[in-house]
Protein backbone atom coordinates (compact mmCIF):
# COMPACT_ATOMS: atom_id res chain seq x y z
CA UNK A 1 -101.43 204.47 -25.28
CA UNK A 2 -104.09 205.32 -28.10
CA UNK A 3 -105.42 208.72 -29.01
CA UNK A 4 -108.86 206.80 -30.22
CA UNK A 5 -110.56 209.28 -33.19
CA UNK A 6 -114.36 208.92 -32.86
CA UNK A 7 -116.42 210.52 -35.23
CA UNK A 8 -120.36 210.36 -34.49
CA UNK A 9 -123.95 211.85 -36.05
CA UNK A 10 -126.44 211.84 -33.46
CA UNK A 11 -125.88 208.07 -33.04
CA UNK A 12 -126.15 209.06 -29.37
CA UNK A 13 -127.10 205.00 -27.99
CA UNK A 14 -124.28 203.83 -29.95
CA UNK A 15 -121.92 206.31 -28.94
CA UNK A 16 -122.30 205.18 -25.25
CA UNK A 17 -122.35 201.61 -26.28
CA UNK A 18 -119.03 202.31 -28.00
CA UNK A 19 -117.36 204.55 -25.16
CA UNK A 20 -118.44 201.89 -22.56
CA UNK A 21 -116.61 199.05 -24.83
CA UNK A 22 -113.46 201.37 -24.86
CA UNK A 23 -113.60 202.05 -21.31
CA UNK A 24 -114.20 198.29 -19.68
CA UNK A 25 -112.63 196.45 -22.53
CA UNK A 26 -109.55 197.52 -23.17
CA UNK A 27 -105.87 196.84 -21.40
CA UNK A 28 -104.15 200.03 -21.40
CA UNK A 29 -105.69 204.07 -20.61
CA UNK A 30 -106.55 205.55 -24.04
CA UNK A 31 -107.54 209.08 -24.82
CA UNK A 32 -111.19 208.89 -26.32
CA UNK A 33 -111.44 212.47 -28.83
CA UNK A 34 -114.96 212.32 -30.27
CA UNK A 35 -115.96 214.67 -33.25
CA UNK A 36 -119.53 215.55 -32.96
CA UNK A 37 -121.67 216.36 -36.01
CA UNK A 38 -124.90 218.04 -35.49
CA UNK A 39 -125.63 216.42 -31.76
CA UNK A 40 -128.85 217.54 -31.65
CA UNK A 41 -129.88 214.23 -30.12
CA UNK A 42 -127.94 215.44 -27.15
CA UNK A 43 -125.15 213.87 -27.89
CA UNK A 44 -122.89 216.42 -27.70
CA UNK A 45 -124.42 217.21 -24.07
CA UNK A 46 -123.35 213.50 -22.75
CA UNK A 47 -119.64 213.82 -24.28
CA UNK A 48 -120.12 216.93 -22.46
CA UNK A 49 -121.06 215.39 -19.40
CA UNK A 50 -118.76 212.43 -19.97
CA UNK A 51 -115.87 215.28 -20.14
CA UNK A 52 -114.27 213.89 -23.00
CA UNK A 53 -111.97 215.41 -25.45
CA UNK A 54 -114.27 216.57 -28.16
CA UNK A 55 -114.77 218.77 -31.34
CA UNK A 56 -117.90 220.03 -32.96
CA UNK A 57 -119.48 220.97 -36.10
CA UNK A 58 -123.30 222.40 -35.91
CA UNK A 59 -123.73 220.49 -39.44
CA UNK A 60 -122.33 216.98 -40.42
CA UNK A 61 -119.26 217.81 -42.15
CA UNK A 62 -118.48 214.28 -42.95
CA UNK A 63 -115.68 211.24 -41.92
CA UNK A 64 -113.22 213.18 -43.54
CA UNK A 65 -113.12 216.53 -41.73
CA UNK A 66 -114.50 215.14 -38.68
CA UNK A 67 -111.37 212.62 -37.83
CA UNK A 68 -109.14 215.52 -39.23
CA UNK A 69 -110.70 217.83 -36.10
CA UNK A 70 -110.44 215.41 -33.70
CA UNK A 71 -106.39 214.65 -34.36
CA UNK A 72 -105.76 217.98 -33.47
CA UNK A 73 -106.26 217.08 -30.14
CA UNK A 74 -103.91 213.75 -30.16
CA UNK A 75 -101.83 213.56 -27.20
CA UNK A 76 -100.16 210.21 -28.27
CA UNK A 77 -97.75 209.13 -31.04
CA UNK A 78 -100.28 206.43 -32.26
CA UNK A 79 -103.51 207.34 -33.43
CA UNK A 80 -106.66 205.13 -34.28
CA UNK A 81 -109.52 205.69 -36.02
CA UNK A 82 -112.82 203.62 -34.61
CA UNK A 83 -116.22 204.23 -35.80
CA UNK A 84 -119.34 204.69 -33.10
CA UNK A 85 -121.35 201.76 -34.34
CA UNK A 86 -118.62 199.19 -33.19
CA UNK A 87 -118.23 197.48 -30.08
CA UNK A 88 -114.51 197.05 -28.90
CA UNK A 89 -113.88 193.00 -27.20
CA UNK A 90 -112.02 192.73 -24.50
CA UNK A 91 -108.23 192.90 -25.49
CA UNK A 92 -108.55 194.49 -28.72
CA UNK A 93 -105.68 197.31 -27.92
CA UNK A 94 -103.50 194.10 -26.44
CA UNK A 95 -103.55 192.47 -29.41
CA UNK A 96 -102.27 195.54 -31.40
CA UNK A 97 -99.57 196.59 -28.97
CA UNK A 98 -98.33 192.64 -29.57
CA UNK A 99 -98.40 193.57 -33.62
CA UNK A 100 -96.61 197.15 -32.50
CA UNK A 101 -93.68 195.40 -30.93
CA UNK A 102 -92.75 193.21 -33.67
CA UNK A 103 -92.13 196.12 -35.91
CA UNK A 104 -89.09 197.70 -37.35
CA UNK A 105 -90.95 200.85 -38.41
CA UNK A 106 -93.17 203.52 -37.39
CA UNK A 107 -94.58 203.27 -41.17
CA UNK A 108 -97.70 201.40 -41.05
CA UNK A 109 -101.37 200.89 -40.66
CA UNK A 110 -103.07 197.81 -38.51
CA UNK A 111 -106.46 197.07 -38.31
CA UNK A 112 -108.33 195.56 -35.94
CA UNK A 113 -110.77 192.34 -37.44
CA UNK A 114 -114.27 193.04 -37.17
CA UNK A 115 -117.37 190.47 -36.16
CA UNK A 116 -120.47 191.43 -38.41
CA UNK A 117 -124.03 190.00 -38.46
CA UNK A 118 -124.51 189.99 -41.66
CA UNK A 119 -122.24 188.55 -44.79
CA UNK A 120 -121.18 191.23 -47.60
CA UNK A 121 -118.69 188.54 -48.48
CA UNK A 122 -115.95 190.45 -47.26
CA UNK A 123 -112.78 187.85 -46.53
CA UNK A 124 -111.35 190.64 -44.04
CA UNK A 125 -114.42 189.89 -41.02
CA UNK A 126 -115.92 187.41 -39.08
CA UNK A 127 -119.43 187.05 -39.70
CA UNK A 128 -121.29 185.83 -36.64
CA UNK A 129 -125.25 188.02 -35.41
CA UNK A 130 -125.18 189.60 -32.15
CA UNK A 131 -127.66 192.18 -33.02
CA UNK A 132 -127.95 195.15 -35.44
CA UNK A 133 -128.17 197.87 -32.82
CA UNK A 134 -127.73 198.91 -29.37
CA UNK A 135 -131.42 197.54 -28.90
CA UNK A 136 -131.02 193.87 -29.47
CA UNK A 137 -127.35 193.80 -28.75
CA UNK A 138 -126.94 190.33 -27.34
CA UNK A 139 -123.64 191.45 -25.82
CA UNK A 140 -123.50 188.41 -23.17
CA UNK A 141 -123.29 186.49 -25.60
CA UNK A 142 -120.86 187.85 -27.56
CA UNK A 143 -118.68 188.40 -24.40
CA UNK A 144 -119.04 184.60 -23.95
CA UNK A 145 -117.95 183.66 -27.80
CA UNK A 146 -115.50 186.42 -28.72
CA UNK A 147 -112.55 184.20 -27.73
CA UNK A 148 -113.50 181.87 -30.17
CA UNK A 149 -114.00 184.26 -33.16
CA UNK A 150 -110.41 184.50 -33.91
CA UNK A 151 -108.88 184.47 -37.70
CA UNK A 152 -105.57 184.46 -39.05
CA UNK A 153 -103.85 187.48 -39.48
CA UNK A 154 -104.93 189.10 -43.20
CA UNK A 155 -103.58 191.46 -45.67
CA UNK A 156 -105.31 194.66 -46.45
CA UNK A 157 -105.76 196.85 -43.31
CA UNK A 158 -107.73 199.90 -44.56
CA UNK A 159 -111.25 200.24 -42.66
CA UNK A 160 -111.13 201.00 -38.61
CA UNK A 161 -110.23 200.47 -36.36
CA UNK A 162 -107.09 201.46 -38.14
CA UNK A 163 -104.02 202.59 -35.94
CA UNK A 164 -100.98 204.47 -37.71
CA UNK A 165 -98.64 206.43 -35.90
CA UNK A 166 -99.38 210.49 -35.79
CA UNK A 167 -96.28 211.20 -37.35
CA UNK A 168 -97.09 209.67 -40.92
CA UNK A 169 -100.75 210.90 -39.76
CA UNK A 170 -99.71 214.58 -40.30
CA UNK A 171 -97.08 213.79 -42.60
CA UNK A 172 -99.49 212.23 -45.43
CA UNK A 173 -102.41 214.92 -44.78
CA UNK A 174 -104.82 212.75 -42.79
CA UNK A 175 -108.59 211.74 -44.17
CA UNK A 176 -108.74 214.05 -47.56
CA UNK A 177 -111.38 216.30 -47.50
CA UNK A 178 -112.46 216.22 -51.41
CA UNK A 179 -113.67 212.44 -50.54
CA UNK A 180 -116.44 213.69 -48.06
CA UNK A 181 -118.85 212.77 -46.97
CA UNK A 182 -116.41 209.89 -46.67
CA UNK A 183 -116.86 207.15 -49.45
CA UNK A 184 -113.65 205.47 -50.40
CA UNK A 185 -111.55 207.48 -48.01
CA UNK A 186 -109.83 204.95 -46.32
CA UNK A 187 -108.64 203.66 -49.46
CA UNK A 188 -107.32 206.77 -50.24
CA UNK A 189 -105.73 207.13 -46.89
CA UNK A 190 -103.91 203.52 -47.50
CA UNK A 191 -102.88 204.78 -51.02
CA UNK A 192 -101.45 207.92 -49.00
CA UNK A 193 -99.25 205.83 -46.84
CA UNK A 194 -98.48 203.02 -49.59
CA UNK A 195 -97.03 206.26 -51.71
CA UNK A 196 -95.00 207.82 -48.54
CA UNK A 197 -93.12 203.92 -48.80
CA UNK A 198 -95.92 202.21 -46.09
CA UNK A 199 -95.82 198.13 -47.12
CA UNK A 200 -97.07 197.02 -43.42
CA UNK A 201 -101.14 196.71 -43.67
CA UNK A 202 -101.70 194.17 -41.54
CA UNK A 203 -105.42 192.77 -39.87
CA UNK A 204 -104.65 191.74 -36.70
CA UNK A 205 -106.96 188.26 -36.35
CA UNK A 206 -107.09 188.16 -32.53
CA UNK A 207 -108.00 192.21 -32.02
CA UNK A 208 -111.79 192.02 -32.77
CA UNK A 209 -114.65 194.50 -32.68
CA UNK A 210 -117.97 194.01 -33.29
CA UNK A 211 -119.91 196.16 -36.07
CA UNK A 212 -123.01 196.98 -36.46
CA UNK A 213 -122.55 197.63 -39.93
CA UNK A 214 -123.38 201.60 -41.54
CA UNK A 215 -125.16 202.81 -39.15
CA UNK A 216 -123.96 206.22 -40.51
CA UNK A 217 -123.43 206.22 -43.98
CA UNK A 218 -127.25 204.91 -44.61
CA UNK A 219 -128.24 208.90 -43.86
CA UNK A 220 -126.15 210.34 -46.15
CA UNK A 221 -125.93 211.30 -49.99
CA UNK A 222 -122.53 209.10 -51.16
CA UNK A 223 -119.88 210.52 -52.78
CA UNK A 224 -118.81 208.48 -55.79
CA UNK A 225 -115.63 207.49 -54.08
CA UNK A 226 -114.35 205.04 -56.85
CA UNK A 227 -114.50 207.62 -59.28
CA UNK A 228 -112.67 209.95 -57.30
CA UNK A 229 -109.92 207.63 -56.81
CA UNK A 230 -109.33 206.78 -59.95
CA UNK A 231 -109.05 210.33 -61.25
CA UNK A 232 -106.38 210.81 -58.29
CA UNK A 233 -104.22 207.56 -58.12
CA UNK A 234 -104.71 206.35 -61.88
CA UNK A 235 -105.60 203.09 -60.93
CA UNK A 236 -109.17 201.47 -59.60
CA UNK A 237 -109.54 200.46 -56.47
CA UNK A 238 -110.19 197.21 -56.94
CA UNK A 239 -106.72 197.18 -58.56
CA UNK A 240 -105.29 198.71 -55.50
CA UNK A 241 -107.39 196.77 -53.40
CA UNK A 242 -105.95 193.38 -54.94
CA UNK A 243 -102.88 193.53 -56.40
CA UNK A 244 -101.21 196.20 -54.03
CA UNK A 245 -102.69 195.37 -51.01
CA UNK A 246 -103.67 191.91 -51.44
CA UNK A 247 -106.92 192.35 -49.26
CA UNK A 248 -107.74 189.36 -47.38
CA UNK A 249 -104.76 186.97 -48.07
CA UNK A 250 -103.29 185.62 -44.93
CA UNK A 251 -100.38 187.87 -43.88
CA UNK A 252 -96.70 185.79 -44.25
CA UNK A 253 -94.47 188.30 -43.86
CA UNK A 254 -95.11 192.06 -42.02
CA UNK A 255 -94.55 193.95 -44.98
CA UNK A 256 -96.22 193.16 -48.11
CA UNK A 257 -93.80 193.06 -51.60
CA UNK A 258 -94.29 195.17 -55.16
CA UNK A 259 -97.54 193.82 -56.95
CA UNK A 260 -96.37 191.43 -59.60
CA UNK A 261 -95.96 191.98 -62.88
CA UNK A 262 -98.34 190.12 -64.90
CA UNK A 263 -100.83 189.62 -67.70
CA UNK A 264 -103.69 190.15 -65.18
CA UNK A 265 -102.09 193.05 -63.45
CA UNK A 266 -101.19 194.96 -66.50
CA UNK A 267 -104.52 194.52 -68.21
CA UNK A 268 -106.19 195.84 -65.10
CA UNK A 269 -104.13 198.98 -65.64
CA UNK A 270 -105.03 199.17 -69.15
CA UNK A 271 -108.86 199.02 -68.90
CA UNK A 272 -108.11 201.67 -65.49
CA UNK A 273 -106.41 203.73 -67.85
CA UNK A 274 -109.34 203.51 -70.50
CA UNK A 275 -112.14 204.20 -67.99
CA UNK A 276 -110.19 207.13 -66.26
CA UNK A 277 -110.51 208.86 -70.39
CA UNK A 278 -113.70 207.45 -71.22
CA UNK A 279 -114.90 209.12 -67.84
């Protein structure tokens, strides 16, 4: 059904923890393709072992790059991206597929909602502590609750588990490699889609994963992935984030409209349009 992109750096006990969610939790057959940076921690031995479909870099290469290598090998038309520090719920992929048939298009992105332990104050998860890593992972519990932890439906699909379909995948260019190691390259990604005519970004409220929260981008040295995407798009993120995509808002309708014209909207441009000279 899925050809599941699964970027990983020698986050070996997550990895399994993640593979194992995919492969007892989920209601259809999905193709797992893991990119491996580095996997000096053996990692790349037990997706080896595991015989999954898998690229490699000796070095970390970054999100980017990484979930670029791993669509090559995509045998299906829809393609998600999941990160290796999250833990899939049973029926996560069910709930998509439901979201899948009530489209009119095979221009979108969907997310899946994600259960966090800690709150960043994000209106897009549910925040509810099972653990912060595979070794107090009260997953029992969790298993026990998850039915529970649902939310309505939200505006603003941009961080995985994202699923497009491989057509505008390859059409748009993927994950762009000048935002590596990875900061604010999903928002670039939506931005992507939103320019090729996208307006469905939809969080799907009953497809749930839980996330362990950066269990990856804590090693590396950021990119400054605002700046970046103001230089490229002309317009913060923030901007993008709220007026265009409307992050958080409970979905009405599948596709979202124009952003509105107002006094707030335009004066958001203006001081993007100042800061983009200033530098």
């Amino acid at each position: 059904m899925f050809s599941i992109l699964l970027p990983t750096w020698n986050n070996l006990e997550l990895l399994k923890l993640c593979v194992r969610s995919i492969r007892e939790n989920s209601s259809f057959a999905h193709q797992i393709i893991v990119h491996v940076n580095d996997g000096s921690d053996g990692s790349l031995e037990w997706v080896q072992a595991q015989q999954l479909d898998h690229t490699h870099s000796t070095e970390n290469v970054g999100i980017c790059l990484a979930v670029n290598e791993a669509a090559m090998l995509a045998k299906h038309d829809y393609m998600l991206y999941l990160n290796d520090d999250m833990y899939c719920c049973p029926g996560w992929d069910a709930a998509l597929v439901e979201k899948l048939k009530g489209l009119d298009t095979d221009l979108f992105m969907l997310s899946g909602t994600m259960i966090e332990p800690k709150d960043t104050g994000n209106p897009c998860v549910i925040v509810s502590d099972y653990g912060g890593g595979p070794e107090n992972f009260a997953e029992e519990k969790l298993l026990s609750d998850y039915s529970a932890c649902r939310k309505t439906d939200w505006y603003g699909a941009t961080w995985p588990p994202t699923l497009v379909h491989r057509k505008w995948w390859f059409r748009v260019g993927g994950y762009s490699s000048e935002f590596s190691p990875g900061m604010s390259s999903d928002n670039d990604f939506s931005m992507k889609l939103w320019s090729a005519g996208c307006r469905v970004f939809i969080g799907a409220g009953d497809s749930l994963v839980y996330h362990f929260q950066s269990k990856s981008t804590g090693k590396v040295k950021k990119n400054n992935g605002g700046k970046q995407f103001l230089n490229k798009w002309g317009i913060r993120q923030a901007v993008f984030d709220r007026y265009y995509l409307r992050r958080g808002q409970p979905a009405g309708t599948m596709r979202l409209p124009e952003p509105e014209d107002s006094l707030g909207y335009r004066w958001q441009l203006m001081r993007g349009s100042l800061k983009r000279r200033l530098g």
